[in-house]
Protein backbone atom coordinates (compact mmCIF):
# COMPACT_ATOMS: atom_id res chain seq x y z
CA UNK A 1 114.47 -42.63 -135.28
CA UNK A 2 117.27 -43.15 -132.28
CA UNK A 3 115.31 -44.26 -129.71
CA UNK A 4 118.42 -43.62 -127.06
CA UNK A 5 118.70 -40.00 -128.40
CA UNK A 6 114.90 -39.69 -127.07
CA UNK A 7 115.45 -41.82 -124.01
CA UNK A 8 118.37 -40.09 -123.10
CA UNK A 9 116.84 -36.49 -123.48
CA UNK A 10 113.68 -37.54 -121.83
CA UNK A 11 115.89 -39.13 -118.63
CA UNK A 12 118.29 -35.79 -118.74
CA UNK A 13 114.75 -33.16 -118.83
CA UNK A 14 113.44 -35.58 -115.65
CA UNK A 15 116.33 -35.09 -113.73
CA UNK A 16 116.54 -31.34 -114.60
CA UNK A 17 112.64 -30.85 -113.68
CA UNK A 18 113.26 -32.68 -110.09
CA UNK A 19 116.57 -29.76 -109.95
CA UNK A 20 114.26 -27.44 -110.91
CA UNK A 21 111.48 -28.46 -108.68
CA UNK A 22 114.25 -28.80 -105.40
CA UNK A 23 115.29 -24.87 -106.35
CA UNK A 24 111.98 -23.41 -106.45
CA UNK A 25 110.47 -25.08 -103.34
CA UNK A 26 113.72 -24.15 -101.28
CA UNK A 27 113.55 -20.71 -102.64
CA UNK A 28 110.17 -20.02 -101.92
CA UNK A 29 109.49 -22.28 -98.28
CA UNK A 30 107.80 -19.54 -97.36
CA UNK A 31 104.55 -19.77 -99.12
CA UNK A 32 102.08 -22.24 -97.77
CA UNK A 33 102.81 -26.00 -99.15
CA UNK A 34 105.06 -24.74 -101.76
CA UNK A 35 108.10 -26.39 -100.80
CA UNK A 36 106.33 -30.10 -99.95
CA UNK A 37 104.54 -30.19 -102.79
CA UNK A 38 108.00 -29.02 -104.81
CA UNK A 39 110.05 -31.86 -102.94
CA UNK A 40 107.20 -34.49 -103.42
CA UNK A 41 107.16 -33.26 -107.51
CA UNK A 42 110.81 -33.57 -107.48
CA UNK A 43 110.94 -37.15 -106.30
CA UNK A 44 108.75 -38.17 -108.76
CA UNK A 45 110.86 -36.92 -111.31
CA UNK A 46 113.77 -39.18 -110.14
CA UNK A 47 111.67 -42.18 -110.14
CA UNK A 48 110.75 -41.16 -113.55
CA UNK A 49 114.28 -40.79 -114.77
CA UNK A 50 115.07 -44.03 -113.01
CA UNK A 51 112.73 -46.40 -114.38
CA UNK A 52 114.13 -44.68 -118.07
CA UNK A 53 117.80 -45.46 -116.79
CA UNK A 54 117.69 -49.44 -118.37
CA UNK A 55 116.17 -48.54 -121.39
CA UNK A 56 119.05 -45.89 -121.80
CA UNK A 57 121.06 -48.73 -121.58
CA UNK A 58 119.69 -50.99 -123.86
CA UNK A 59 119.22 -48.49 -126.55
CA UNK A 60 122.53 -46.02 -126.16
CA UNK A 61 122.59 -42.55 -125.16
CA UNK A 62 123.74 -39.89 -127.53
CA UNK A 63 125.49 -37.55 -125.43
CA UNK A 64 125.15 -33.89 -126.74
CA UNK A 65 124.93 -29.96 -125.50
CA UNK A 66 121.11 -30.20 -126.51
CA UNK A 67 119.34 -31.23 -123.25
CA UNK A 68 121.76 -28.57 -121.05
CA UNK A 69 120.87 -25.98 -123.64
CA UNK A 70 117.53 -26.38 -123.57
CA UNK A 71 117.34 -26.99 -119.61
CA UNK A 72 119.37 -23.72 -119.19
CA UNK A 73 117.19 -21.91 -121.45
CA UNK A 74 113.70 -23.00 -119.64
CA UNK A 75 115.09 -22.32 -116.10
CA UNK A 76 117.82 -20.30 -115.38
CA UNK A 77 117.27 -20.00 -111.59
CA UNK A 78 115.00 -18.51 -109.08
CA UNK A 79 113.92 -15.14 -109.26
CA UNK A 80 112.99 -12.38 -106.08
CA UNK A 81 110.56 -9.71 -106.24
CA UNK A 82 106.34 -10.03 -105.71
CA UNK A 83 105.52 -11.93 -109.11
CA UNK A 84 108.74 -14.18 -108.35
CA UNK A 85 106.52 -17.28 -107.33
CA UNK A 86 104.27 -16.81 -110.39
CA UNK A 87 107.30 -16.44 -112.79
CA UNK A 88 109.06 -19.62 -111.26
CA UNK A 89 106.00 -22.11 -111.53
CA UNK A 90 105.51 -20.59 -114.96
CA UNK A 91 109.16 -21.75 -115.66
CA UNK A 92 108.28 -25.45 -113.80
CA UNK A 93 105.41 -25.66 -116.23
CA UNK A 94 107.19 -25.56 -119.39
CA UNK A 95 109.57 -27.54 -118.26
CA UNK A 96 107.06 -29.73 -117.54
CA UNK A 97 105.24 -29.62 -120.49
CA UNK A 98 108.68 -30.40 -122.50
CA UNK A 99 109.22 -33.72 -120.64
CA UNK A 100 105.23 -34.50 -121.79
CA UNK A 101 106.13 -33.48 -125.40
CA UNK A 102 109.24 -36.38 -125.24
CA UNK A 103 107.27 -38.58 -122.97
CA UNK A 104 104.84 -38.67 -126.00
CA UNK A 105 107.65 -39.52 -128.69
CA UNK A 106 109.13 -41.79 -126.75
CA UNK A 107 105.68 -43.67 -126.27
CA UNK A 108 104.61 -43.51 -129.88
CA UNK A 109 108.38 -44.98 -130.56
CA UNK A 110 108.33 -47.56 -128.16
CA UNK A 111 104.57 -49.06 -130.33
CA UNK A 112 106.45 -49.26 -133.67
CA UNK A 113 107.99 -52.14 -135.37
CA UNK A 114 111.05 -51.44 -134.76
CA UNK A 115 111.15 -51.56 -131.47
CA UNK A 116 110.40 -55.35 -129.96
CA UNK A 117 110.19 -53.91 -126.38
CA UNK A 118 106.73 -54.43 -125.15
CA UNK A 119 108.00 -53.01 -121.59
CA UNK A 120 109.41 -49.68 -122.80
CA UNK A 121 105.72 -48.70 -123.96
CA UNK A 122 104.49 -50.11 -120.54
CA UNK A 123 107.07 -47.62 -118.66
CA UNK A 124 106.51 -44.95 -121.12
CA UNK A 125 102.48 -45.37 -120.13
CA UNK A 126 102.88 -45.62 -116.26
CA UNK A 127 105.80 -43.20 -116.17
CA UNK A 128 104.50 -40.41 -117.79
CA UNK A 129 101.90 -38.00 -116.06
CA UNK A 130 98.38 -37.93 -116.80
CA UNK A 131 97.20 -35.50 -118.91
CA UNK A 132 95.34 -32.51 -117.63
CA UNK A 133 92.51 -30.71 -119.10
CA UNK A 134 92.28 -27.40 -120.15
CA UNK A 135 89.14 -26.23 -119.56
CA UNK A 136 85.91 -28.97 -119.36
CA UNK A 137 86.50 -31.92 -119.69
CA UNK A 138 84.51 -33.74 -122.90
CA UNK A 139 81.05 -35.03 -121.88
């Protein structure tokens, strides 16, 4: 596996979830607490990408159309109308859920053989969000 590949897309889908995060709390101030808790998300996703940016470093990034694509596809703006809040977190929630999909490769990565770095699974651990349950959680 290229680690950097992983690294690098994970870092790019951060920064592109804080964009995201920025354009949807901006375009929709008006609702109660949207646009604090949007700017607070987005922060987070910049210290994310930033505690990534060394191990991009150390392991290359493979520069490709791939995490722009993708990006693009999963948000391609805000949207107006009365579901247009709905429809944007909807949007902020895949996105989301993409950077927990890489956040989870790049974890089970970091444990293997061969890679010797015993602080890119300790980033990967504290970076990544906690899970949330879907329903109860188990007894």
């Amino acid at each position: 596996m290229n680690l950097g590949a992983y690294v690098g897309l994970l870092e790019h889908a951060q920064r592109a979830l804080a964009d995201a995060f920025r354009e949807v709390g901006t375009a929709h101030r008006d609702e109660p607490d949207v646009e604090h808790i949007c700017q607070k998300l987005a922060r987070q996703c910049e210290r994310h990408a930033a505690e990534l940016a060394p191990f991009g470093e150390r392991y290359g990034r493979r520069p490709d159309d791939e995490p722009e694509r993708l990006h693009r596809d999963l948000f391609d703006g805000t949207r107006s109308g009365p579901l247009a809040l709905l429809r944007d977190l909807q949007d902020l929630y895949v996105m989301a859920c993409e950077c927990d999909i890489v956040w989870t490769i790049v974890g089970q990565a970091a444990q293997g053989p061969a890679t010797p770095s015993s602080s890119m699974s300790c980033t990967a651990a504290r970076a990544r969000p906690p899970r949330r349950w879907h329903g109860s959680p188990p007894a």
